[in-house]
N, C-alpha and C. Protein backbone atom coordinates (compact mmCIF):
# COMPACT_ATOMS: atom_id res chain seq x y z
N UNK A 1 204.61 71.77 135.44
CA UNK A 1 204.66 70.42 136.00
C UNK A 1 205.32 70.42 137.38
N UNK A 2 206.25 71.12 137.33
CA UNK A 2 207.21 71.49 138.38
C UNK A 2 206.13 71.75 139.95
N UNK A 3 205.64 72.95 139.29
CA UNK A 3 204.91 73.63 140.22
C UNK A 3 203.65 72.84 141.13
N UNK A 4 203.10 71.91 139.82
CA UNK A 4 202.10 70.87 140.33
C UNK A 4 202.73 69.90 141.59
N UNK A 5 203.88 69.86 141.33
CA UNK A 5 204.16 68.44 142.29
C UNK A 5 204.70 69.19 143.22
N UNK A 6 204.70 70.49 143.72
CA UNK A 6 205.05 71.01 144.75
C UNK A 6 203.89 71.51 145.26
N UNK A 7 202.88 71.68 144.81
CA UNK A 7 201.29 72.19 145.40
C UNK A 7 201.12 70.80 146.13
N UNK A 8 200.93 69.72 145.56
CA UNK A 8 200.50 68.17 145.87
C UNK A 8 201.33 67.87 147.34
N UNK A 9 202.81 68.17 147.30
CA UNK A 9 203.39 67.93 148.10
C UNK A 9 202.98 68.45 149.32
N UNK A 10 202.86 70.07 149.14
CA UNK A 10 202.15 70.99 150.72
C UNK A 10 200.98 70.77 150.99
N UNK A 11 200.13 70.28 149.87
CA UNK A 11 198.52 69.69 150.33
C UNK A 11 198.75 68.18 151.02
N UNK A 12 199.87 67.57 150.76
CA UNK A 12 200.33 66.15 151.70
C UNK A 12 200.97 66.39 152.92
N UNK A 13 201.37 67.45 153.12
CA UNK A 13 201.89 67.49 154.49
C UNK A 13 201.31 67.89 155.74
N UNK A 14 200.17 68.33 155.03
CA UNK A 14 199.38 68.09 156.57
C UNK A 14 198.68 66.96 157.04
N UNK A 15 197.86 66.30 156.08
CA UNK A 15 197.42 65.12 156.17
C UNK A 15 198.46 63.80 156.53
N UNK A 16 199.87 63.84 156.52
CA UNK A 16 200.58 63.12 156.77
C UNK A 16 200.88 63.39 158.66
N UNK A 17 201.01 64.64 158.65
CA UNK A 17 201.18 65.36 160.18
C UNK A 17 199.91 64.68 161.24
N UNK A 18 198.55 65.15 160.10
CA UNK A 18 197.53 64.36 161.29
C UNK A 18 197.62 63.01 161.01
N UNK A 19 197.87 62.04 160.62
CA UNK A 19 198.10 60.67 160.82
C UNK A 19 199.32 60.26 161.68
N UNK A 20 200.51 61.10 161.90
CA UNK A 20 201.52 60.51 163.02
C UNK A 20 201.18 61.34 164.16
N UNK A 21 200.00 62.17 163.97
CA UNK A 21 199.65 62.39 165.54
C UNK A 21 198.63 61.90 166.32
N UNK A 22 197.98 60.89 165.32
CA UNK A 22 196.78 60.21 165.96
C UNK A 22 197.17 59.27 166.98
N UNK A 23 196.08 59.06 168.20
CA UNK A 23 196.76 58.52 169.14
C UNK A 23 196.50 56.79 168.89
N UNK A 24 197.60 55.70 168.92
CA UNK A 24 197.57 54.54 168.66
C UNK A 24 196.53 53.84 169.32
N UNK A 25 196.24 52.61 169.13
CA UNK A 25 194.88 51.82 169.70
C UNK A 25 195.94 51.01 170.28
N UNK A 26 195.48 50.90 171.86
CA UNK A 26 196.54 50.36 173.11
C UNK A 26 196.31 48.78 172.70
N UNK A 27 197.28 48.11 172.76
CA UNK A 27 197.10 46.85 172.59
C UNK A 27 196.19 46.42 173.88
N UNK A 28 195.56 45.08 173.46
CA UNK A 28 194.51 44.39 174.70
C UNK A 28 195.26 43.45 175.33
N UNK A 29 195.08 43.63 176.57
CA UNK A 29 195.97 42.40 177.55
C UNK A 29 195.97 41.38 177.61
N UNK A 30 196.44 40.52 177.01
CA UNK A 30 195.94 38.78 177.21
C UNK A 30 196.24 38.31 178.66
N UNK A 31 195.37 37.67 179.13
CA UNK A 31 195.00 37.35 180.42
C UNK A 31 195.47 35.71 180.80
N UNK A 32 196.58 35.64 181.28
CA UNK A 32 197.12 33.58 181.80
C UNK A 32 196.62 33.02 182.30
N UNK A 33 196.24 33.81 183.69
CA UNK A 33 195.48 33.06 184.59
C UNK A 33 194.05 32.81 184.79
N UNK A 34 193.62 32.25 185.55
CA UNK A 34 192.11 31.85 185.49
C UNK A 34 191.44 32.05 187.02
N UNK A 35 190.12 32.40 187.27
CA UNK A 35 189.45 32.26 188.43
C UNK A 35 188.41 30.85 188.36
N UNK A 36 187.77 30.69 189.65
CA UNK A 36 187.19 29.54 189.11
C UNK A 36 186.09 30.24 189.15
N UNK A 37 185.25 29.52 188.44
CA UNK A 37 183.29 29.65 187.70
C UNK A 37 182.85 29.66 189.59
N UNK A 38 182.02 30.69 189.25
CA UNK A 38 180.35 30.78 190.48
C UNK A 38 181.73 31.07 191.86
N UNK A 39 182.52 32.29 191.49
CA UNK A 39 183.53 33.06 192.02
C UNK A 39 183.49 34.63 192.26
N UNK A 40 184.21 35.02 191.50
CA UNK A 40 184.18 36.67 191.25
C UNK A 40 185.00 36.91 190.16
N UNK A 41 184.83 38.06 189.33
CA UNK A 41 185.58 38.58 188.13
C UNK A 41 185.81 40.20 188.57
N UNK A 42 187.10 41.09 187.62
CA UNK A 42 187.13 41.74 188.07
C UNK A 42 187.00 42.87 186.79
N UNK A 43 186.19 43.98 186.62
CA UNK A 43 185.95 45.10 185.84
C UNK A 43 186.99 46.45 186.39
N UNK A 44 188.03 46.58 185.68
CA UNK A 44 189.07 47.78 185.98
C UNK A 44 188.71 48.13 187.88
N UNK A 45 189.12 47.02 188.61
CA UNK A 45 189.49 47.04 189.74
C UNK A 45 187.81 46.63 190.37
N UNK A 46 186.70 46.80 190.02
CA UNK A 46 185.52 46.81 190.83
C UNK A 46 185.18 45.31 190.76
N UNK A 47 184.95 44.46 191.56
CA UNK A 47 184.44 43.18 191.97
C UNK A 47 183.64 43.06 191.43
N UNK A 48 183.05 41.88 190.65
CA UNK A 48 181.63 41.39 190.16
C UNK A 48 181.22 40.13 190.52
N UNK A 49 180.61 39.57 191.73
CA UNK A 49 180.56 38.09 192.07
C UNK A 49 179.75 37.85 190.59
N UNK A 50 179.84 36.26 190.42
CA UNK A 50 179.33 35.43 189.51
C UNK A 50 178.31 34.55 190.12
N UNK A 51 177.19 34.26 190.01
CA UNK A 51 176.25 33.74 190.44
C UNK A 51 176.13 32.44 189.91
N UNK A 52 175.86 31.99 191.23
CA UNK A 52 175.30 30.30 191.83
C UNK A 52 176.67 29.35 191.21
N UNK A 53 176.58 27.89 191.37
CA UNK A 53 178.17 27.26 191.71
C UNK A 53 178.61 26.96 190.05
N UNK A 54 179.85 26.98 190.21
CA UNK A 54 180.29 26.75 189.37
C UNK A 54 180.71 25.85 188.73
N UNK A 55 180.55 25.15 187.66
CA UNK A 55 181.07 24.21 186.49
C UNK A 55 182.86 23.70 186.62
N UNK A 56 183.03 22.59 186.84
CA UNK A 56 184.32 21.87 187.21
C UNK A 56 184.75 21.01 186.01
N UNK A 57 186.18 20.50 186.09
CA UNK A 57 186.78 19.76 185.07
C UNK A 57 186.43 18.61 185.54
N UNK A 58 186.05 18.07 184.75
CA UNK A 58 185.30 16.33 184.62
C UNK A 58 183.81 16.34 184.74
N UNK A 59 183.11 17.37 184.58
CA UNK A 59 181.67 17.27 184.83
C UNK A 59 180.93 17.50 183.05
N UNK A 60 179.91 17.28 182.86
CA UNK A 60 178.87 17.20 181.95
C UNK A 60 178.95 18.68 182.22
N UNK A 61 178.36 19.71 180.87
CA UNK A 61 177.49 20.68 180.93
C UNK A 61 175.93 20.55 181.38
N UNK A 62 175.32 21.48 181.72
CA UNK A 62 174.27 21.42 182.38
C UNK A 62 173.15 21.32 181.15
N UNK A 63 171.84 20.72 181.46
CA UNK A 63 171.11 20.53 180.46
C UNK A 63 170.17 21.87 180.47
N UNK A 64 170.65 22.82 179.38
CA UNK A 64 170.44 24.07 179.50
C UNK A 64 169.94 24.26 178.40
N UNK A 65 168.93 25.46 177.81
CA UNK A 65 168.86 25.70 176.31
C UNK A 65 169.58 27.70 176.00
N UNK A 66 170.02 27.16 174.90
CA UNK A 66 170.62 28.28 174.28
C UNK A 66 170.10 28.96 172.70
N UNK A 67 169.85 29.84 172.35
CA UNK A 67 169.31 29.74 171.26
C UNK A 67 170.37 29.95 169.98
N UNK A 68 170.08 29.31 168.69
CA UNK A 68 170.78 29.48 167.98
C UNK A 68 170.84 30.55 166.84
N UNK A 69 171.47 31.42 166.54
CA UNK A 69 171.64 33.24 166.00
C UNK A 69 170.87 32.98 164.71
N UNK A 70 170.94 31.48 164.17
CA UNK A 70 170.69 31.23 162.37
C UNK A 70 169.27 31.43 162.42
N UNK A 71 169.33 29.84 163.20
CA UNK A 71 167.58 29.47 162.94
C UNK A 71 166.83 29.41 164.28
N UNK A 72 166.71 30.36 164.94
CA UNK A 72 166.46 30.71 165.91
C UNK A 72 165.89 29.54 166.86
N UNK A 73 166.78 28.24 166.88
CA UNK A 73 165.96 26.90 167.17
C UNK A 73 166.92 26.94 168.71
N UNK A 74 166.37 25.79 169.73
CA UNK A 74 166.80 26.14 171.07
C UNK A 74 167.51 25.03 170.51
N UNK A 75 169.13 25.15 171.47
CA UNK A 75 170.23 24.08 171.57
C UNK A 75 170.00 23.96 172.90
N UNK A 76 170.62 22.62 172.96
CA UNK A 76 170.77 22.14 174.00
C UNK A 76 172.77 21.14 173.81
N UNK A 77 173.56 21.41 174.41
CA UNK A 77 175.26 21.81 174.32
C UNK A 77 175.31 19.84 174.72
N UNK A 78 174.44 19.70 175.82
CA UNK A 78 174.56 18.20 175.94
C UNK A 78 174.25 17.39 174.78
N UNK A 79 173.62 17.67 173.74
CA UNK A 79 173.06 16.64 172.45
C UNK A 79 174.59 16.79 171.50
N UNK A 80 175.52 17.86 171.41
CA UNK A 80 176.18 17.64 170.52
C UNK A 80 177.36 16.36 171.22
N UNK A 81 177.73 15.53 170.29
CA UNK A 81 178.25 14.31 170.60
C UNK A 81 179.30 14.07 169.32
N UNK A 82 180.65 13.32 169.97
CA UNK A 82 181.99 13.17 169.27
C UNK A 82 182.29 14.39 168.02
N UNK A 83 182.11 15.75 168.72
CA UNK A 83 182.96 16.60 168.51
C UNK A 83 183.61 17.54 169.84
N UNK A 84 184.44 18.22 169.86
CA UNK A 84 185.49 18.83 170.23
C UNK A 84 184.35 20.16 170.49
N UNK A 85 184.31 20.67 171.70
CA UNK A 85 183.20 22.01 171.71
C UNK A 85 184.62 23.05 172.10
N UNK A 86 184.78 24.15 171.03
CA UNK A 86 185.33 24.88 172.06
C UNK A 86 184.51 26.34 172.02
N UNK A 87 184.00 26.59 173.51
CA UNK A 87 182.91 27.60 173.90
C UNK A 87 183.98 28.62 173.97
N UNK A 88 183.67 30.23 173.44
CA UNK A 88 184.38 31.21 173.52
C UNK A 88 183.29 32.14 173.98
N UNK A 89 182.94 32.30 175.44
CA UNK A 89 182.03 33.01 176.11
C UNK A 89 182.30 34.49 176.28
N UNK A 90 181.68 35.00 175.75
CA UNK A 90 181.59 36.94 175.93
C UNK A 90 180.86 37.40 176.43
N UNK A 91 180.87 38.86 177.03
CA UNK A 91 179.96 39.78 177.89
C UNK A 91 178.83 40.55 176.47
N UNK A 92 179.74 41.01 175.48
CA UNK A 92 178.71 41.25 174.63
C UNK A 92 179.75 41.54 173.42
N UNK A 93 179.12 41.12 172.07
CA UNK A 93 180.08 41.05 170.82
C UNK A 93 180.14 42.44 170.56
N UNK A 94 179.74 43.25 171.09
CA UNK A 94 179.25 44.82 170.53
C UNK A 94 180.42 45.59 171.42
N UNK A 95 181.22 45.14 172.28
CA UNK A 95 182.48 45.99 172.45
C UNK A 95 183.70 45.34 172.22
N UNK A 96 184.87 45.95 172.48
CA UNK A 96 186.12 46.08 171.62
C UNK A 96 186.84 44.65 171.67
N UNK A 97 186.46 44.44 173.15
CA UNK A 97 187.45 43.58 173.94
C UNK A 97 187.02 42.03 173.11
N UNK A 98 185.29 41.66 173.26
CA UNK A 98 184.51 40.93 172.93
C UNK A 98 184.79 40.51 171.10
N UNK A 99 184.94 41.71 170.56
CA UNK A 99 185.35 41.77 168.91
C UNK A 99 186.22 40.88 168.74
N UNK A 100 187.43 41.62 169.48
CA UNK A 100 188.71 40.73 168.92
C UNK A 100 188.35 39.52 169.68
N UNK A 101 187.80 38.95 170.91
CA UNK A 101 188.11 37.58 170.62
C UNK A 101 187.33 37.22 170.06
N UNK A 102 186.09 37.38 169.29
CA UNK A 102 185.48 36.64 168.77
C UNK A 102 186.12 36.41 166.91
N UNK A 103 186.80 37.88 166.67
CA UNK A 103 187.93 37.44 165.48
C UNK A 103 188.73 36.59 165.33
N UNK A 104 189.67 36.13 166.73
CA UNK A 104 190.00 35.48 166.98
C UNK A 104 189.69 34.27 166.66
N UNK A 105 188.88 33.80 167.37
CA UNK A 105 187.95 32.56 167.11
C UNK A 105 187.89 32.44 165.84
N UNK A 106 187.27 33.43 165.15
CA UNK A 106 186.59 33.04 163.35
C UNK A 106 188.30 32.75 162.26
N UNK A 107 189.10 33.88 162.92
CA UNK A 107 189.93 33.47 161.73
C UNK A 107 191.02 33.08 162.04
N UNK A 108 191.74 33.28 163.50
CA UNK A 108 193.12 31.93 164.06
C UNK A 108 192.53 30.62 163.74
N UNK A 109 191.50 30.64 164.08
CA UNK A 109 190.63 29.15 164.65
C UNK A 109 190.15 27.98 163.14
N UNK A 110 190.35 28.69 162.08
CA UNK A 110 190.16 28.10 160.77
C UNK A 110 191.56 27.04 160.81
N UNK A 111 192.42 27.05 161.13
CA UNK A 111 193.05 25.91 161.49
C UNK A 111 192.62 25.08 162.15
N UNK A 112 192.34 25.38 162.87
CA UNK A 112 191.66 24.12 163.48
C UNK A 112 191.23 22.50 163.68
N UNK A 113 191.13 21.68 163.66
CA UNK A 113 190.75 20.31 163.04
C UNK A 113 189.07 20.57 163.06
N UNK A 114 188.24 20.00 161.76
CA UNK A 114 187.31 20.16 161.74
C UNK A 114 186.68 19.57 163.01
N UNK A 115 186.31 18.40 163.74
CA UNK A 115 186.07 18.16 164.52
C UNK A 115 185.94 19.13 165.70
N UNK A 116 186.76 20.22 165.65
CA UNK A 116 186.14 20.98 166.81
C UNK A 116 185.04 22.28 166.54
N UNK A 117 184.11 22.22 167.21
CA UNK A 117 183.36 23.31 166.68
C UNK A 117 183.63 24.75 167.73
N UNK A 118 183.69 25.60 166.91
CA UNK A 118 183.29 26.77 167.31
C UNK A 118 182.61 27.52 167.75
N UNK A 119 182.16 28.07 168.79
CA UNK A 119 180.85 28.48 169.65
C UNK A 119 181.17 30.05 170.25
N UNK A 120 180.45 30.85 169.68
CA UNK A 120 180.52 32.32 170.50
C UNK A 120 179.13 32.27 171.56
N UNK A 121 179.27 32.55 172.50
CA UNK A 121 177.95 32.58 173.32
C UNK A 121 178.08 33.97 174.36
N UNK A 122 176.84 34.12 174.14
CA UNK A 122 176.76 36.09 174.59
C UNK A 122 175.34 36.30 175.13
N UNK A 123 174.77 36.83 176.03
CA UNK A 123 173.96 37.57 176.15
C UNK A 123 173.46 38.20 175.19
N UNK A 124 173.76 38.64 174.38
CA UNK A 124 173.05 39.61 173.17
C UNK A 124 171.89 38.43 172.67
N UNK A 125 171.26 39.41 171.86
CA UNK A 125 169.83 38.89 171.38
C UNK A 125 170.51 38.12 170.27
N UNK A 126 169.84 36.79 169.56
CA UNK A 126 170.17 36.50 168.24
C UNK A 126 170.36 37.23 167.39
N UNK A 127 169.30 38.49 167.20
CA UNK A 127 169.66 39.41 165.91
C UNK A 127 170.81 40.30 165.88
N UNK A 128 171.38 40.15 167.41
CA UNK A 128 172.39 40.86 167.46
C UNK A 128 173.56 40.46 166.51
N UNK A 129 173.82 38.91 167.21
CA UNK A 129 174.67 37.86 167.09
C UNK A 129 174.65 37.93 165.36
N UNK A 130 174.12 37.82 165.12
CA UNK A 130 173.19 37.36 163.30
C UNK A 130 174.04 38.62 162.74
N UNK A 131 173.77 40.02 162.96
CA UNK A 131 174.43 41.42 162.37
C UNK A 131 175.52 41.27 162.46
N UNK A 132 176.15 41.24 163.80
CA UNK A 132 177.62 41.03 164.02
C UNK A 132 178.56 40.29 162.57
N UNK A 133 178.27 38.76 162.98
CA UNK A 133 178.51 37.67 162.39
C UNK A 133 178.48 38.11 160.61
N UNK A 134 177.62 39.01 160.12
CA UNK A 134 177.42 39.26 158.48
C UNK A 134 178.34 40.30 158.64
N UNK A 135 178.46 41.76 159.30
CA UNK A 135 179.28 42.83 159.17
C UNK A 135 180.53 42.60 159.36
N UNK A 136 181.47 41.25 160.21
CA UNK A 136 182.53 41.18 160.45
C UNK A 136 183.20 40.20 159.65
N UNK A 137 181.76 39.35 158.64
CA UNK A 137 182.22 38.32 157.60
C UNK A 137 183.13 36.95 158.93
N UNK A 138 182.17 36.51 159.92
CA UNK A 138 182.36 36.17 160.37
C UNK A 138 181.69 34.80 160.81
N UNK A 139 181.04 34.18 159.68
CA UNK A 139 179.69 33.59 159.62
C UNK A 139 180.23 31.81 159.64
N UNK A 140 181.64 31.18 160.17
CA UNK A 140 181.73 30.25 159.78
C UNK A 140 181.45 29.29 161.26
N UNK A 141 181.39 30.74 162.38
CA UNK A 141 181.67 29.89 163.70
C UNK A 141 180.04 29.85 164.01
N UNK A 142 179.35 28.96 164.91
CA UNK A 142 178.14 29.25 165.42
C UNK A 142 178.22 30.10 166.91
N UNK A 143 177.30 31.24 166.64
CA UNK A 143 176.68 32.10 167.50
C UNK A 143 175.19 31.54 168.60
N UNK A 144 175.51 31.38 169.65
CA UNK A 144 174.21 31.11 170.16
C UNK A 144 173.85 32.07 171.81
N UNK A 145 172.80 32.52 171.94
CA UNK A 145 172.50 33.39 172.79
C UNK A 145 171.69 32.99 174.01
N UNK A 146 172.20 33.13 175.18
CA UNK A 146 171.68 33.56 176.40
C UNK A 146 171.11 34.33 176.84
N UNK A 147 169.93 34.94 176.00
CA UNK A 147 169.46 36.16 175.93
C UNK A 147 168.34 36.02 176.96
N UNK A 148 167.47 35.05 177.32
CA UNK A 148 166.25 34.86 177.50
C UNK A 148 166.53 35.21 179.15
N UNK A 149 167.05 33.59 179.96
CA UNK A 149 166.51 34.12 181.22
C UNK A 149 167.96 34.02 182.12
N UNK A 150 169.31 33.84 181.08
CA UNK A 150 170.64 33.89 181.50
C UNK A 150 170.85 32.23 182.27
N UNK A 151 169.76 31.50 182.06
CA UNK A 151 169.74 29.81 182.29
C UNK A 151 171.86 29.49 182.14
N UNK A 152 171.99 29.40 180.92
CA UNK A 152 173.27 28.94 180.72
C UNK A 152 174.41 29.48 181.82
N UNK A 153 174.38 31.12 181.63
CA UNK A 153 175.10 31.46 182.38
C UNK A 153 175.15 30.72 183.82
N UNK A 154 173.83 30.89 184.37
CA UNK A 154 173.82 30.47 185.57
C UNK A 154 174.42 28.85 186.23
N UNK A 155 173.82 28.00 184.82
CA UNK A 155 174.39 26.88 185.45
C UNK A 155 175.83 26.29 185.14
N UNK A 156 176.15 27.46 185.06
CA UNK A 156 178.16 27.12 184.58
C UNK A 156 178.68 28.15 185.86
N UNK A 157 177.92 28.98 186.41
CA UNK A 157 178.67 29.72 187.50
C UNK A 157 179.24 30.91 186.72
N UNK A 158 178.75 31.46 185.56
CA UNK A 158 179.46 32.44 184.84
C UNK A 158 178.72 33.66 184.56
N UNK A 159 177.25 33.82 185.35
CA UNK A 159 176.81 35.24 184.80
C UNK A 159 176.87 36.47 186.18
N UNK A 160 177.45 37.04 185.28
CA UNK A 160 177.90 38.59 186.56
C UNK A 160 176.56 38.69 187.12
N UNK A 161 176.64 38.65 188.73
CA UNK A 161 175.61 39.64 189.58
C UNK A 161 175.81 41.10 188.95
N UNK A 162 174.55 41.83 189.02
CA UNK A 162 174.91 42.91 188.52
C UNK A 162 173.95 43.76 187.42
N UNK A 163 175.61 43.39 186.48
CA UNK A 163 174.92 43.59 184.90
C UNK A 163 174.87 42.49 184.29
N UNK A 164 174.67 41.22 185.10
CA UNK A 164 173.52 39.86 184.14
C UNK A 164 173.92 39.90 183.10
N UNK A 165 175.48 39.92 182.18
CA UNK A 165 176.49 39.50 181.21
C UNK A 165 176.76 38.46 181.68
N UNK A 166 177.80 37.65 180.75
CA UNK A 166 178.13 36.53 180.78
C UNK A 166 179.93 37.10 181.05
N UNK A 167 180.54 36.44 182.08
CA UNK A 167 182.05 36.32 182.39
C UNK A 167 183.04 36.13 181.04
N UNK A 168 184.09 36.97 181.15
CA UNK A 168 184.69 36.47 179.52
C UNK A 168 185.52 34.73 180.10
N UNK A 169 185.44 34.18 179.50
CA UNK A 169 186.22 32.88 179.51
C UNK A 169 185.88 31.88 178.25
N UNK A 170 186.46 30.58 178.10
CA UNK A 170 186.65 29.92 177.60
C UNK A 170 186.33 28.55 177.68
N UNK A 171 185.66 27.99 177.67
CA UNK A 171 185.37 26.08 177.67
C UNK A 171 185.49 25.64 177.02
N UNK A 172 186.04 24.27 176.99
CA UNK A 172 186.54 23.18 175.92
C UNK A 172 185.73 22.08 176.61
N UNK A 173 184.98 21.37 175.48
CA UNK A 173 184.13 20.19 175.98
C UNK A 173 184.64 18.91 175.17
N UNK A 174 184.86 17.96 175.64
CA UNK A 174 185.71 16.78 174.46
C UNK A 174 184.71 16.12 174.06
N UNK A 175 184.69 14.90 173.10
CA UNK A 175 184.07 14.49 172.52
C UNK A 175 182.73 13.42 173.19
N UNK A 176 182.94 13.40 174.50
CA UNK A 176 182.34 12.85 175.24
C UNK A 176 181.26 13.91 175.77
N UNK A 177 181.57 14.84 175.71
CA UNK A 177 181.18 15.72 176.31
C UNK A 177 180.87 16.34 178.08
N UNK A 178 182.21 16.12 178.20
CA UNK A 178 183.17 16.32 179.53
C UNK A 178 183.92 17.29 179.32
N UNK A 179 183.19 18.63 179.91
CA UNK A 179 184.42 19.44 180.19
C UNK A 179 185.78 19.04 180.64
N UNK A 180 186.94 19.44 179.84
CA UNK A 180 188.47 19.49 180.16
C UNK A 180 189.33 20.32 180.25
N UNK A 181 188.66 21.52 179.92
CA UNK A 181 189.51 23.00 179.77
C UNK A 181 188.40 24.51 180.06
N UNK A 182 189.06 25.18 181.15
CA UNK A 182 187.95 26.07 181.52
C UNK A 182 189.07 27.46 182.03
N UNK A 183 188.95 28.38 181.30
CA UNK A 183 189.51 29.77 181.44
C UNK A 183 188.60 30.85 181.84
N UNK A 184 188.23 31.17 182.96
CA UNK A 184 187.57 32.37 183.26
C UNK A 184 188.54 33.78 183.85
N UNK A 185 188.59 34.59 182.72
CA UNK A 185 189.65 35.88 182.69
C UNK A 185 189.34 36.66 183.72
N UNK A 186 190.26 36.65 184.68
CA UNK A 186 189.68 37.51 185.78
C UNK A 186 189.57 39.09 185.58
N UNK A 187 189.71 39.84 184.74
CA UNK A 187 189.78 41.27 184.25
C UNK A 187 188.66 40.96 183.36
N UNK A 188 187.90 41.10 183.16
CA UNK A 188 186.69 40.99 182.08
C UNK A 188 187.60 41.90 181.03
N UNK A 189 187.85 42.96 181.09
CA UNK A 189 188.35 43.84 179.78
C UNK A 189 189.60 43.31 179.21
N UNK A 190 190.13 42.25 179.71
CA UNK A 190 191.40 41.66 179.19
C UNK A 190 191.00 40.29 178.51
N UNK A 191 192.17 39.75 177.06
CA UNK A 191 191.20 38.61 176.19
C UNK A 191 192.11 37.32 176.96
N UNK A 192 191.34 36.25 176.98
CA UNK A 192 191.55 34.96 177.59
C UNK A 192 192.81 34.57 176.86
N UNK A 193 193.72 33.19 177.25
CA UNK A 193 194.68 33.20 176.39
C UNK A 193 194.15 31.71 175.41
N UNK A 194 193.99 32.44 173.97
CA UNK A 194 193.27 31.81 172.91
C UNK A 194 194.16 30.60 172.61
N UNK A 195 195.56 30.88 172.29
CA UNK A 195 196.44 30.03 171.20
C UNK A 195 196.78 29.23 172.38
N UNK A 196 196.19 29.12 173.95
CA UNK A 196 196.24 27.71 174.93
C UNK A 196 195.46 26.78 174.67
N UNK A 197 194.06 27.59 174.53
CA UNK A 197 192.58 26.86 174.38
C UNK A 197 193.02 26.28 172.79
N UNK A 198 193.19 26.63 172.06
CA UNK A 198 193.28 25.74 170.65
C UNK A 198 194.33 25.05 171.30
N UNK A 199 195.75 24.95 171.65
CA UNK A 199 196.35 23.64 171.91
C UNK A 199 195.95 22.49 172.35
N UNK A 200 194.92 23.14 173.41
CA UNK A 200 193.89 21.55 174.23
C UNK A 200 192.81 21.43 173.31
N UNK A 201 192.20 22.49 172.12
CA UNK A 201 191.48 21.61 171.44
C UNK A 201 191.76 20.52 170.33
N UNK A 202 193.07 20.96 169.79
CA UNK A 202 193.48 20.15 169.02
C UNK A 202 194.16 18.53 169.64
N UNK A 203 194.39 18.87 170.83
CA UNK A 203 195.16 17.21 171.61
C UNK A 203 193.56 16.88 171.82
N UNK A 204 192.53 17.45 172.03
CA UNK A 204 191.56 16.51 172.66
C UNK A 204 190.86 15.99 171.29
N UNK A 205 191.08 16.88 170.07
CA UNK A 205 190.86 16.49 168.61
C UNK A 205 191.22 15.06 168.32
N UNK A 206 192.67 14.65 168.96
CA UNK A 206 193.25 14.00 168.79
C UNK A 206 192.72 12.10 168.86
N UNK A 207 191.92 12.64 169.91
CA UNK A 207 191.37 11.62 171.09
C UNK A 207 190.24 10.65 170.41
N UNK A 208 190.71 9.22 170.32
CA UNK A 208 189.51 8.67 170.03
C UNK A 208 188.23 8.21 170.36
């Protein structure tokens, strides 16, 4: 018996050795400040202008269509009425940076007041959006895609010249549907600051 739990022990000590030598996953930078829309963003130091003008506080969204990840039906962001929009815009759900905020979104964001809805919007294809959303058990927020001719992007001032992604940032639309809150992360690889955007969605929740 003796002998057993000393074999077990030297077959554990290496496997314990390679786990405190693995190298840690760097935390992601949360990002304060903001640039404005139909500006420039910045990719680990290289410039990316954002094409055509950009989307302001007190204006309507543009009458744009977006498609939706479920039922592949076109939205249009101006028809939704007396709810709380809060848009969580990504370059693509398929890398690291894009993941966590869109985790973010699905499971900080369940607090939330129902009244505000949840919106991931990405360049990726619907079926992308659709896989994502089932593999990350992430299925409570709506996914809708800019896949087609980057329309949305363009008329918010948010799609990179370039590589024709969407800028990472954030929009809050109130119940009127008047933008009031707009975060565009100037580091694309760094995450917007989330637990701001829920403070203004919940005061604009508030709002009758």
């Amino acid at each position: 018996m003796g002998n057993q739990l000393i074999l077990k022990a030297i077959l554990l000590i290496p496997a314990l050795l390679l786990v405190s030598c693995m190298p840690k996953q760097a935390a992601i930078t949360v990002d304060f400040k903001s640039v404005s829309p139909g500006t420039s963003v910045e990719k680990q130091g290289k410039r990316l202008p954002l094409v055509d003008n950009g989307i302001q506080l007190g204006q309507q969204l543009p009458e744009t269509a977006l498609v939706d990840a479920v039922s592949m039906q076109s939205i249009n962001l101006r028809e939704y009425k007396g709810e709380v929009l809060l848009l969580s815009i990504v370059p693509s759900i398929d890398t690291k940076v894009c993941e966590a905020q869109t985790h973010y979104l699905g499971e900080e964001g369940d607090t939330l007041p129902p009244t505000v809805k949840r919106i991931t919007i990405s360049r990726d294809t619907p079926f992308a959006q659709s896989r994502f959303a089932e593999e990350a058990k992430l299925t409570d927020i709506q996914y809708l895609s800019d896949y087609k001719e980057g329309s949305f992007g363009r008329s918010v001032g948010l799609l990179l010249d370039g590589p024709r992604l969407l800028a990472r940032s954030v929009i809050i639309v109130d119940k009127q549907g008047i933008v009031r809150y707009i975060q565009v992360v100037p580091d694309i690889t760094h995450l917007p600051d989330m637990e701001k955007a829920f403070s203004k969605a919940v005061e604009l929740a508030k709002e009758s």
